[in-house]
C-alpha atoms as a PDB file:
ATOM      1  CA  UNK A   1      89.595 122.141 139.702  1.00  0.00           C
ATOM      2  CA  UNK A   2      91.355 119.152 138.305  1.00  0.00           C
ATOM      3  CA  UNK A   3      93.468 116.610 141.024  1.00  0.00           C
ATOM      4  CA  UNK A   4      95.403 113.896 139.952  1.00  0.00           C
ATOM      5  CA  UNK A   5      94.879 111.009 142.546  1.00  0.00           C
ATOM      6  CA  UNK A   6      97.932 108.240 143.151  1.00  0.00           C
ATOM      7  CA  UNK A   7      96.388 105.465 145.445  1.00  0.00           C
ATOM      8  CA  UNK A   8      98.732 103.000 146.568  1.00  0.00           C
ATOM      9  CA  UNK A   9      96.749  99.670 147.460  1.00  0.00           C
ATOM     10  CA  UNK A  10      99.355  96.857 149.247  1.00  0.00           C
ATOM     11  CA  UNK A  11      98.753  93.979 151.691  1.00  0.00           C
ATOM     12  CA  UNK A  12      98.410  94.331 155.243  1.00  0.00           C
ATOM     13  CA  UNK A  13     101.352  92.711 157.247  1.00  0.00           C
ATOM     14  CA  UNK A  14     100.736  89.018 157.753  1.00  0.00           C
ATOM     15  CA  UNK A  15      98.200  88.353 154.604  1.00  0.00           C
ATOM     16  CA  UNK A  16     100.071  86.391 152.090  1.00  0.00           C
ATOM     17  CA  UNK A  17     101.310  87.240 149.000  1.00  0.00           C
ATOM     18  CA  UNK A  18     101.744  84.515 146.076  1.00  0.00           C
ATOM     19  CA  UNK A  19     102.726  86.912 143.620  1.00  0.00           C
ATOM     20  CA  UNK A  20     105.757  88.640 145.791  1.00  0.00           C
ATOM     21  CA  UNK A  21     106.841  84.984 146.919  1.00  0.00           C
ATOM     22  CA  UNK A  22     107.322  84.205 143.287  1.00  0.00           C
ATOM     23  CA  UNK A  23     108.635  87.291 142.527  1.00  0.00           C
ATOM     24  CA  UNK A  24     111.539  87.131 145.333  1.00  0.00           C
ATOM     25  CA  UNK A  25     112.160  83.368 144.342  1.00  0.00           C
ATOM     26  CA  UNK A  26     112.955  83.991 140.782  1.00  0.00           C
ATOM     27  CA  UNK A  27     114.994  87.565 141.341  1.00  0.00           C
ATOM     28  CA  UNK A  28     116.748  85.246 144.027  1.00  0.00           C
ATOM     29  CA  UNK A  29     117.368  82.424 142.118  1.00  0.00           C
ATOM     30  CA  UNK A  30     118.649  85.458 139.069  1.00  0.00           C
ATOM     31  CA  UNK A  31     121.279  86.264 141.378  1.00  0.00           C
ATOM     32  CA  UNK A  32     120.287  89.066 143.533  1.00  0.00           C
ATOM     33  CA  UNK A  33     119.865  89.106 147.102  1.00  0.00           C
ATOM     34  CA  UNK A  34     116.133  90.143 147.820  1.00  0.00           C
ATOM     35  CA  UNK A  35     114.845  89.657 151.305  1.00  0.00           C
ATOM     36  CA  UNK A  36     111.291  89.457 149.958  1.00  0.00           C
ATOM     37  CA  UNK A  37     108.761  91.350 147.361  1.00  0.00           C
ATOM     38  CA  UNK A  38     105.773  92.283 148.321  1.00  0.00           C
ATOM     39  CA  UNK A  39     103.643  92.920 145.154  1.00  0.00           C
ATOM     40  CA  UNK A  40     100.929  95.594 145.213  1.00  0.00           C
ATOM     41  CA  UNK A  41      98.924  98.189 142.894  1.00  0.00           C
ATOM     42  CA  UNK A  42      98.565 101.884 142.094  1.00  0.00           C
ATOM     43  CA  UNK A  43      95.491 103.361 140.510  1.00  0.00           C
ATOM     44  CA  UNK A  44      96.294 106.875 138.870  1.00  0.00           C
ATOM     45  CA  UNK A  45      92.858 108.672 138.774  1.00  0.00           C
ATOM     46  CA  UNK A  46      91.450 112.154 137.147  1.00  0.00           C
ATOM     47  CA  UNK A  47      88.659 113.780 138.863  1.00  0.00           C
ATOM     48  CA  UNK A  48      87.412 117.215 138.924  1.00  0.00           C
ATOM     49  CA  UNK A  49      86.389 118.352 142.438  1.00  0.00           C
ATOM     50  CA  UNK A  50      86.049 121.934 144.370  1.00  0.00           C
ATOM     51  CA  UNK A  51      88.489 121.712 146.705  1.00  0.00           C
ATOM     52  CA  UNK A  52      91.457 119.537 147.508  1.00  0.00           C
ATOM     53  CA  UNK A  53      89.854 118.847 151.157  1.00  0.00           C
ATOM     54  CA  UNK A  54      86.985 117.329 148.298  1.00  0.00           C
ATOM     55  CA  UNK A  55      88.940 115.266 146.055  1.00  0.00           C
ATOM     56  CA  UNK A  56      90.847 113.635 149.697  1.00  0.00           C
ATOM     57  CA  UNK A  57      87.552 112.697 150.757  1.00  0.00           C
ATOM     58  CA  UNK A  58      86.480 111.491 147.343  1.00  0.00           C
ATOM     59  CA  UNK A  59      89.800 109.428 147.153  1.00  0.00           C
ATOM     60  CA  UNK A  60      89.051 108.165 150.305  1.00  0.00           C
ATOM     61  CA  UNK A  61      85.365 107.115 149.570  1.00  0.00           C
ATOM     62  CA  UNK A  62      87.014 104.906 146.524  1.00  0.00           C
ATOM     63  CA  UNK A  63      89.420 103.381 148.184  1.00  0.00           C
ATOM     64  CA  UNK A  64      86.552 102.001 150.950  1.00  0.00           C
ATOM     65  CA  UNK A  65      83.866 101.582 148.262  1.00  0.00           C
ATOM     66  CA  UNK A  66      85.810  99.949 145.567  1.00  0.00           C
ATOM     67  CA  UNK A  67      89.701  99.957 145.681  1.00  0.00           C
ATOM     68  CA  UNK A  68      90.905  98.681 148.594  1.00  0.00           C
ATOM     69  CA  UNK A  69      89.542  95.767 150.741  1.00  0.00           C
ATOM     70  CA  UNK A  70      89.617  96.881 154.327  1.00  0.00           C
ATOM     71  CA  UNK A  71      90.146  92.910 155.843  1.00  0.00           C
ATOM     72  CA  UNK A  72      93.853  92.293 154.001  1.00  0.00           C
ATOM     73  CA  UNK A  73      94.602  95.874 152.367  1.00  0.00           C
ATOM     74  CA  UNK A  74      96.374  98.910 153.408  1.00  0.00           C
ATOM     75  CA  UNK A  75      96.564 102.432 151.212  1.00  0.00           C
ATOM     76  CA  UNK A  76      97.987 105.698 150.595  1.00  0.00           C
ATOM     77  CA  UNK A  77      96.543 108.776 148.664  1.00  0.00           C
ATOM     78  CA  UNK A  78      98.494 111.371 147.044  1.00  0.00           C
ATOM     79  CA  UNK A  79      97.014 114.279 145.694  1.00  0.00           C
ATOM     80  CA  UNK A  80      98.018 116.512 143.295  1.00  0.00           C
ATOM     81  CA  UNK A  81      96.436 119.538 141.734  1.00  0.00           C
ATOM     82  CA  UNK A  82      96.261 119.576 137.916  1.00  0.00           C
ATOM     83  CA  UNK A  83      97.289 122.904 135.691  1.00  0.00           C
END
């Protein structure tokens, strides 16, 4: 079967963030009244696996092996079977 995978990669609490500083500086300084920004990515990936149960614990596996640092990064997985 074919799974869409949406993996959310964002800071931990407390680990700064240059890019969302900026970010809520210049929308702030645009005129809008932002708290703060925190900045972070999402990796959309195909993969072919035999179960859902599989393609969670492949997801998983990335996000520890590759995508996500476990010191300053948090994640989410969302998985979603293909047609």
């Amino acid at each position: 079967m074919k799974y869409r995978l949406k993996i959310h990669v964002s800071l931990k609490l407390g680990h700064s963030d240059p890019e969302g500083e900026t970010a809520a500086r210049l929308l702030k300084e645009l005129g809008y009244k932002v708290e703060s920004v925190s900045v972070g990515k999402v990796y959309t990936v195909f993969l072919e696996a035999a179960s859902r149960r599989e393609a969670e614990q492949k997801a998983e596996e990335m996000c520890r092996r590759l995508l996500a640092n476990p010191t300053k990064d948090d994640y989410m997985i969302a998985v979603e079977e293909m047609k």
